[in-house]
C-alpha atoms as a PDB file:
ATOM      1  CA  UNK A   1       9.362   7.223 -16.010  1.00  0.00           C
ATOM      2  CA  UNK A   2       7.151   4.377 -16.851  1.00  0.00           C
ATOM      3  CA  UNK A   3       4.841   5.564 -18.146  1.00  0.00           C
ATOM      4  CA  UNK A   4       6.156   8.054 -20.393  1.00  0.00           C
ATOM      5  CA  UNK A   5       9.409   6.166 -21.243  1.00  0.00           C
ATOM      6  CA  UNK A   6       9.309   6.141 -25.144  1.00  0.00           C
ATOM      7  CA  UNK A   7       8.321  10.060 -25.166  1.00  0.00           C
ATOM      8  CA  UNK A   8      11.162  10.858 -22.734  1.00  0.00           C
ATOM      9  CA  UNK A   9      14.547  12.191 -24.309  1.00  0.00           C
ATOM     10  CA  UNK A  10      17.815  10.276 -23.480  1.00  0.00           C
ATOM     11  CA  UNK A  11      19.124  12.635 -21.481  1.00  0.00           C
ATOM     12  CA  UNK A  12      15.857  12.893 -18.932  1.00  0.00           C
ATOM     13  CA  UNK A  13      15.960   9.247 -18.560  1.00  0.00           C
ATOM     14  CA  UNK A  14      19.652   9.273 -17.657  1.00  0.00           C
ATOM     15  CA  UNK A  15      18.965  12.052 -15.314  1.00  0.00           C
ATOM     16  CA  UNK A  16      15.897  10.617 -13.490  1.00  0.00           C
ATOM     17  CA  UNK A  17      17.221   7.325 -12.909  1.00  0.00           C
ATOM     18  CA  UNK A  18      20.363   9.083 -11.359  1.00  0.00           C
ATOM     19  CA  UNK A  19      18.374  11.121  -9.274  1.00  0.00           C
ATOM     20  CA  UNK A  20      16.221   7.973  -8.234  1.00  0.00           C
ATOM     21  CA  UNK A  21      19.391   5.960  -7.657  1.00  0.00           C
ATOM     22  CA  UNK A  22      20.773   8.438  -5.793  1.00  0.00           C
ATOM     23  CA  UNK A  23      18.270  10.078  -3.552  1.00  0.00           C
ATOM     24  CA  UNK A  24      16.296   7.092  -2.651  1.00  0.00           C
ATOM     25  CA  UNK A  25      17.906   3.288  -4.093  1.00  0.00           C
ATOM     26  CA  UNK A  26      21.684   3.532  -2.787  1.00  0.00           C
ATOM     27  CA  UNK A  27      20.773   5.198   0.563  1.00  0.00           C
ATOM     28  CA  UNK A  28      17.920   1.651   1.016  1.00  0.00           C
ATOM     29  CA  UNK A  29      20.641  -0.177  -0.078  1.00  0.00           C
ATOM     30  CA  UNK A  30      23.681   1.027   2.212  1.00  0.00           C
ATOM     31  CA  UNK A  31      21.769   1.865   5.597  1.00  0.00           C
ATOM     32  CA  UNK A  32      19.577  -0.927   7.019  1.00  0.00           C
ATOM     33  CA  UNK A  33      17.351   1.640   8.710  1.00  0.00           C
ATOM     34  CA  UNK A  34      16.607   3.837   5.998  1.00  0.00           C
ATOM     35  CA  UNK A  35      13.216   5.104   6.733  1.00  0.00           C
ATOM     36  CA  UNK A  36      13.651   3.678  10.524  1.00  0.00           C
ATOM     37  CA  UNK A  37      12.767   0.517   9.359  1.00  0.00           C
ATOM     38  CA  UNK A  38      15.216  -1.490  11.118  1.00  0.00           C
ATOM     39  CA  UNK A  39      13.577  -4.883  10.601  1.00  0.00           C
ATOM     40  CA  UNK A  40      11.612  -4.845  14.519  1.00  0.00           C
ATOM     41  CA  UNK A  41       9.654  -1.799  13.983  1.00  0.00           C
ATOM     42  CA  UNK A  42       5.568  -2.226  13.347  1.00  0.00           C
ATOM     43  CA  UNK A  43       5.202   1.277  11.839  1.00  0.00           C
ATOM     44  CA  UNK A  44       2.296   2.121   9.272  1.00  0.00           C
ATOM     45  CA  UNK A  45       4.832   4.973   7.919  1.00  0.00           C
ATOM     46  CA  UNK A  46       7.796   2.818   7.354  1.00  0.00           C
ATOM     47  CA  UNK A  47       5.928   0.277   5.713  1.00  0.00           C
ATOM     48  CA  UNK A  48       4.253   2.599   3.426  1.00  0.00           C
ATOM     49  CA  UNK A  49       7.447   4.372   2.357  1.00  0.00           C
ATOM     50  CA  UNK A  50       9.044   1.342   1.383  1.00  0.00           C
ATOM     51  CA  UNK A  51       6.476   0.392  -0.683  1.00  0.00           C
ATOM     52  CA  UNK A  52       6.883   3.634  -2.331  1.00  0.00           C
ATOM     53  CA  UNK A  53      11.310   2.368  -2.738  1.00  0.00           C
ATOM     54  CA  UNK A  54       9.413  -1.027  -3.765  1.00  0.00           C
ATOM     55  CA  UNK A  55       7.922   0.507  -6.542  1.00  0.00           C
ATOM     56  CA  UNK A  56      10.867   2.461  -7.901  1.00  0.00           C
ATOM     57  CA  UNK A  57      12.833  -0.913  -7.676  1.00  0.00           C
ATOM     58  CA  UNK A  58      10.073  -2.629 -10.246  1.00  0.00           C
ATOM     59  CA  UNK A  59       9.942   0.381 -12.648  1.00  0.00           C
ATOM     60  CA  UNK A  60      13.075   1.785 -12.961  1.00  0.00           C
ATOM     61  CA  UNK A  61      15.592  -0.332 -11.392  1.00  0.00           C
ATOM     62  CA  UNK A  62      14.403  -3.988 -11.708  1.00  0.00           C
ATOM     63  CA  UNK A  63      17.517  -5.607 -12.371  1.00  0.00           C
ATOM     64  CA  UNK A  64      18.295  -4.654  -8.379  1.00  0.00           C
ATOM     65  CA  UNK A  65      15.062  -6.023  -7.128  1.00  0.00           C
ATOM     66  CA  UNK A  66      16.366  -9.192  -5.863  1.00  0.00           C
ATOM     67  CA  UNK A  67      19.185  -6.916  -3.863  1.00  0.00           C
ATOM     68  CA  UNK A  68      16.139  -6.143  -1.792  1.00  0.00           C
ATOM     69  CA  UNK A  69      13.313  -8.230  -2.530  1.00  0.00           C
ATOM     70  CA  UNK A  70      13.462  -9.521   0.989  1.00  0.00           C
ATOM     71  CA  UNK A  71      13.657  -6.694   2.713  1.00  0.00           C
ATOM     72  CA  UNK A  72      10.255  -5.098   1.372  1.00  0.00           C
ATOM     73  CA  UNK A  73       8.302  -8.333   2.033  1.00  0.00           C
ATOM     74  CA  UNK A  74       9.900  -7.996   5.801  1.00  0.00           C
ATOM     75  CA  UNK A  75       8.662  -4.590   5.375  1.00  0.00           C
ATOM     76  CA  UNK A  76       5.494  -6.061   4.970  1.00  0.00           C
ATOM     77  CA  UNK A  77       5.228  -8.421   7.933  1.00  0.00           C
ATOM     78  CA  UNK A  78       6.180  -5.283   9.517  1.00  0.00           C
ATOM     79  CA  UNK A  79       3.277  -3.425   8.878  1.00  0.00           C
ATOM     80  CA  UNK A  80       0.780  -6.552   9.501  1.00  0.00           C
ATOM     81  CA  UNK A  81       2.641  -6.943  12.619  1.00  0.00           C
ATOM     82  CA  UNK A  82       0.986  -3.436  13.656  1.00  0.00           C
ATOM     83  CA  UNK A  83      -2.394  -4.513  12.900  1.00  0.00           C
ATOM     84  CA  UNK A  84      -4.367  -6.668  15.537  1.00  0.00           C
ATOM     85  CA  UNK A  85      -5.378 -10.474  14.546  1.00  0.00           C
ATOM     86  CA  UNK A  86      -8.583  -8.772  14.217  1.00  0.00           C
ATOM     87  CA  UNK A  87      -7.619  -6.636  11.324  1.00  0.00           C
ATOM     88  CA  UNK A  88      -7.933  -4.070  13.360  1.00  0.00           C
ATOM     89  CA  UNK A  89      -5.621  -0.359  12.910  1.00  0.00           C
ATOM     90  CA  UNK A  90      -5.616   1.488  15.856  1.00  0.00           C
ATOM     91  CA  UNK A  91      -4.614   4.519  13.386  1.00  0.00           C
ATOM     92  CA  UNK A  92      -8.155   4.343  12.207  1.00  0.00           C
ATOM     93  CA  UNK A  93      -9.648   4.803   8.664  1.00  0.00           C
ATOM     94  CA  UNK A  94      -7.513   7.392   6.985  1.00  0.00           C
ATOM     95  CA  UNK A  95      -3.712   5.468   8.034  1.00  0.00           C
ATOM     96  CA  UNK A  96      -5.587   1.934   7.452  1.00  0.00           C
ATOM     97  CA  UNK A  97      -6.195   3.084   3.626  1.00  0.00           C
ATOM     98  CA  UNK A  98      -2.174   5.298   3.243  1.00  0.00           C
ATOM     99  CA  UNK A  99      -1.076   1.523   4.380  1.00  0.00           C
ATOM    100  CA  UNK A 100      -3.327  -0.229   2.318  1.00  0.00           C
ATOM    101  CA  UNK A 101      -3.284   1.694  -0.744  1.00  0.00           C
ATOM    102  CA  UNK A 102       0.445   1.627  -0.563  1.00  0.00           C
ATOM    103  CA  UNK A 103       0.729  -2.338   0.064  1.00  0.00           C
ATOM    104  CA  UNK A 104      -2.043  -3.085  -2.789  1.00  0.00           C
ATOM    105  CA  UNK A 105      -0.049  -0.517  -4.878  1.00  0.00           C
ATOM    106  CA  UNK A 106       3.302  -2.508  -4.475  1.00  0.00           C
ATOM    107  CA  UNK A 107       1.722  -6.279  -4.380  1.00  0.00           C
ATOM    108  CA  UNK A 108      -0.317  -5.378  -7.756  1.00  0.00           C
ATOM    109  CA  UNK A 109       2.723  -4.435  -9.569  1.00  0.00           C
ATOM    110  CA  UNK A 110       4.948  -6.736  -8.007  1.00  0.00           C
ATOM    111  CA  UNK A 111       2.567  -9.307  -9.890  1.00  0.00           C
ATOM    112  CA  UNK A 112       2.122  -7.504 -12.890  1.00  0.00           C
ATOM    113  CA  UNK A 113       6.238  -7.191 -12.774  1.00  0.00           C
ATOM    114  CA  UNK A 114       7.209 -10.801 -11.533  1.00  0.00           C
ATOM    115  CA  UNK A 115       4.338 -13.194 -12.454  1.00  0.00           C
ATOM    116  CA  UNK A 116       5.117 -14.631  -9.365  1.00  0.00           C
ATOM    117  CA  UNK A 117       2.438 -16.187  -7.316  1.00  0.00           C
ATOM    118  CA  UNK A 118       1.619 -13.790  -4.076  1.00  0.00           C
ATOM    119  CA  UNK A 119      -1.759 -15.925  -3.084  1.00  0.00           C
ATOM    120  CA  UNK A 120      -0.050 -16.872   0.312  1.00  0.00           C
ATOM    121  CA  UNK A 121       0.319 -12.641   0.963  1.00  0.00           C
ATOM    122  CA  UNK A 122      -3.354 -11.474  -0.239  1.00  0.00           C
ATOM    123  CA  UNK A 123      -5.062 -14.875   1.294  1.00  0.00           C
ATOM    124  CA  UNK A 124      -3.850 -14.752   4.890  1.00  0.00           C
ATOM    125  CA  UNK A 125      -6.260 -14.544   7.289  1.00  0.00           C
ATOM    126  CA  UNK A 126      -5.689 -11.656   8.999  1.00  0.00           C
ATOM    127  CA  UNK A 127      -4.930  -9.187   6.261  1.00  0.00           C
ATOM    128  CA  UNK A 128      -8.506 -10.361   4.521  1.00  0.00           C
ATOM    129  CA  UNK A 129      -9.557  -9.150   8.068  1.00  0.00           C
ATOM    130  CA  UNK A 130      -7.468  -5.614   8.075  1.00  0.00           C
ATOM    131  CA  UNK A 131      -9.383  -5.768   4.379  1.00  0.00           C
ATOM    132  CA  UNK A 132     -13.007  -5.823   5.991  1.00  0.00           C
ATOM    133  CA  UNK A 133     -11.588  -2.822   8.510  1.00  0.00           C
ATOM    134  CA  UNK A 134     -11.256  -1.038   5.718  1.00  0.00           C
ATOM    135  CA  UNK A 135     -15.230  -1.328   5.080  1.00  0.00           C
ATOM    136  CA  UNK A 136     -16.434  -1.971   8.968  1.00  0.00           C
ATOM    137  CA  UNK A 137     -14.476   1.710   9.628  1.00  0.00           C
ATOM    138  CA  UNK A 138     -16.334   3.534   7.131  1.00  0.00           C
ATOM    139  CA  UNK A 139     -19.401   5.143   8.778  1.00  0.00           C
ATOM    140  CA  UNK A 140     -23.286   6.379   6.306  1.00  0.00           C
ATOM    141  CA  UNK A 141     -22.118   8.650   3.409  1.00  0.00           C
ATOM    142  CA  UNK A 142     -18.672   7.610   3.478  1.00  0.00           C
ATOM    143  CA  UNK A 143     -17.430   9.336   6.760  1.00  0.00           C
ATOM    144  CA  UNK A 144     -14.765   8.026   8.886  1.00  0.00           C
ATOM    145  CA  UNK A 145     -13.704   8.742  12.331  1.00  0.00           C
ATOM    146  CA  UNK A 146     -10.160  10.153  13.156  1.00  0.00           C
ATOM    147  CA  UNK A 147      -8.448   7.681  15.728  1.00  0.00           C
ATOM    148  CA  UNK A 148      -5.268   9.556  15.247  1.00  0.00           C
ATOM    149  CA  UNK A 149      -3.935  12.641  13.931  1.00  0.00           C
ATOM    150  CA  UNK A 150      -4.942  11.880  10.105  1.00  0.00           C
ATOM    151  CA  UNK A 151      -8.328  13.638   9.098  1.00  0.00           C
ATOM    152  CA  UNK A 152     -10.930  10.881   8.918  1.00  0.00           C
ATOM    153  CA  UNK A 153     -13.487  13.515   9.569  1.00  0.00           C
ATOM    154  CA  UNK A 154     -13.586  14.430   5.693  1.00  0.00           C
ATOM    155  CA  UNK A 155     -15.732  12.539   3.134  1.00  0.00           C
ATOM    156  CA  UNK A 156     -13.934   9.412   2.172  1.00  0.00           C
ATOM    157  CA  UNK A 157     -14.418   8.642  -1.561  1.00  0.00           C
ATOM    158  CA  UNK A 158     -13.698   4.694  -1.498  1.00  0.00           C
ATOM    159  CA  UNK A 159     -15.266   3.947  -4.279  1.00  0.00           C
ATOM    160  CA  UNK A 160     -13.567   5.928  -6.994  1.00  0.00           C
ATOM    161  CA  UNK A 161     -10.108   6.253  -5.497  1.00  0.00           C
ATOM    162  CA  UNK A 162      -6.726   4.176  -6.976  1.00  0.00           C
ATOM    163  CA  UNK A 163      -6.155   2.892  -3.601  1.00  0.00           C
ATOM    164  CA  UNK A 164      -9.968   1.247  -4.043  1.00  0.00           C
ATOM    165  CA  UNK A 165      -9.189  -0.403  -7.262  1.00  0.00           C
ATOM    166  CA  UNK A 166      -5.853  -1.795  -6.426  1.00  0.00           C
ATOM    167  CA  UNK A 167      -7.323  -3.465  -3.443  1.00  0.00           C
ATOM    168  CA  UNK A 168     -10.084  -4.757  -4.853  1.00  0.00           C
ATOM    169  CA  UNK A 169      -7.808  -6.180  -7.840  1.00  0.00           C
ATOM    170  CA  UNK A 170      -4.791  -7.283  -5.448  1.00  0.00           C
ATOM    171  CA  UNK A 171      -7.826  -8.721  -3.040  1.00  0.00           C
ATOM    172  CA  UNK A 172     -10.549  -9.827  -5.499  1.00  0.00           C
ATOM    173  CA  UNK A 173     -13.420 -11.238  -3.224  1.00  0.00           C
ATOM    174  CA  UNK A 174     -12.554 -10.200   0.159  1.00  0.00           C
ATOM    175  CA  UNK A 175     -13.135  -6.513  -1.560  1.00  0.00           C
ATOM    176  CA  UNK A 176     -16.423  -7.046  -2.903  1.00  0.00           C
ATOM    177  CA  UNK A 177     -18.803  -5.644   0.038  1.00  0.00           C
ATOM    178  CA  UNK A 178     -17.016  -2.187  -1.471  1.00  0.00           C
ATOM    179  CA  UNK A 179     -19.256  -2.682  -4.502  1.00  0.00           C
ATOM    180  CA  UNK A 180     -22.608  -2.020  -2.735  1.00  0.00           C
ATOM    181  CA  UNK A 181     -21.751   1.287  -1.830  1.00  0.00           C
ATOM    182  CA  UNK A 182     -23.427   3.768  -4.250  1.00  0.00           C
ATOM    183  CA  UNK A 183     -23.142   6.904  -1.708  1.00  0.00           C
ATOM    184  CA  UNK A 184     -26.807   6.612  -1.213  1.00  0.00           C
ATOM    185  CA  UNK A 185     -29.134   6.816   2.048  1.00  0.00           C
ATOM    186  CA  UNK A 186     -28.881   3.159   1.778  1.00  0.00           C
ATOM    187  CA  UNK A 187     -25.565   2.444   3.360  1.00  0.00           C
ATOM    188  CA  UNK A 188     -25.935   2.263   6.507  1.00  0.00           C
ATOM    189  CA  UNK A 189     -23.266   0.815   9.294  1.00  0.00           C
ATOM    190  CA  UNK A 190     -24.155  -1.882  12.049  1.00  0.00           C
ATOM    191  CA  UNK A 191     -23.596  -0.219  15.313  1.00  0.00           C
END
């Protein structure tokens, strides 16, 4: 919808931001626990799917935003809340990066979107932390291990991925050790 929005004819605009409103921003609107997220819950999965509402809020319906605005930053303690002061993600690699890749995904557009300033979100101590699990979780040649049911096992291409740039753009600095990695022999993990 964004990104094709002067191409699209009249009548597919009208029709995807009726199916949008219908299917996903009235039913986040009229039940508090759409996608179980109730406001107590510290789920990886709820989180992440209301990033995905987030994002339909900023680029098709963002004259509603504020309607909801807090709700998808509570949705966001709510996902830190399931992540140890460590950093740590007891879903391992592959849930760590759905979460993160979703968060990044909302918080970079949210900027892009708002302007506003989000430096007290992407500076806090221990999401920089959940940030290095990202890269502390990654074994040589880009393999993870599955903690969980999500397939860690397969070759994790963190370097060329979305979900890499948007965290390294939404987290700058606390991203960089990412760089390094060139898939070589050289990349080796501390035991």
């Amino acid at each position: 919808y964004e990104v094709m929005n002067e191409k699209l004819g009249y009548d597919i605009k009208i029709r995807i931001r009726r199916e949008i409103e219908r299917r996903v921003i009235i039913p986040f609107e009229n039940n508090p626990t759409y996608f179980g997220f109730g406001g107590g819950e510290r789920s990886n999965w709820v989180a992440t799917q209301t990033y995905g509402t987030g994002l339909a809020y900023l680029y098709v319906f963002p004259e509603r935003l504020e309607l909801v605005k807090a709700r998808l930053f509570n949705s966001l303690d709510a996902y830190f809340s399931g992540i140890s002061d460590d950093g740590y993600c007891t879903e391992g690699h592959g849930y760590w990066s759905a979460g993160f890749n979703s968060v990044s995904s909302f918080l970079d557009s949210y900027v892009d979107k708002t302007k506003e300033d989000i430096t007290n979100i992407t500076k806090s101590e221990k999401i920089l932390k959940s940030v290095a699990f990202g890269h502390s979780s990654i074994l040589k040649y880009g393999y993870g291990i599955p903690f969980s049911d999500h397939q860690d096992t397969v070759e994790q291409k963190i370097t060329k991925s979305v979900g890499h740039t948007l965290i390294k753009r939404v987290f700058g600095d606390a991203y960089k050790m990412y760089s390094a990695y060139d898939e070589s022999d050289l990349f080796t993990r501390n035991e």
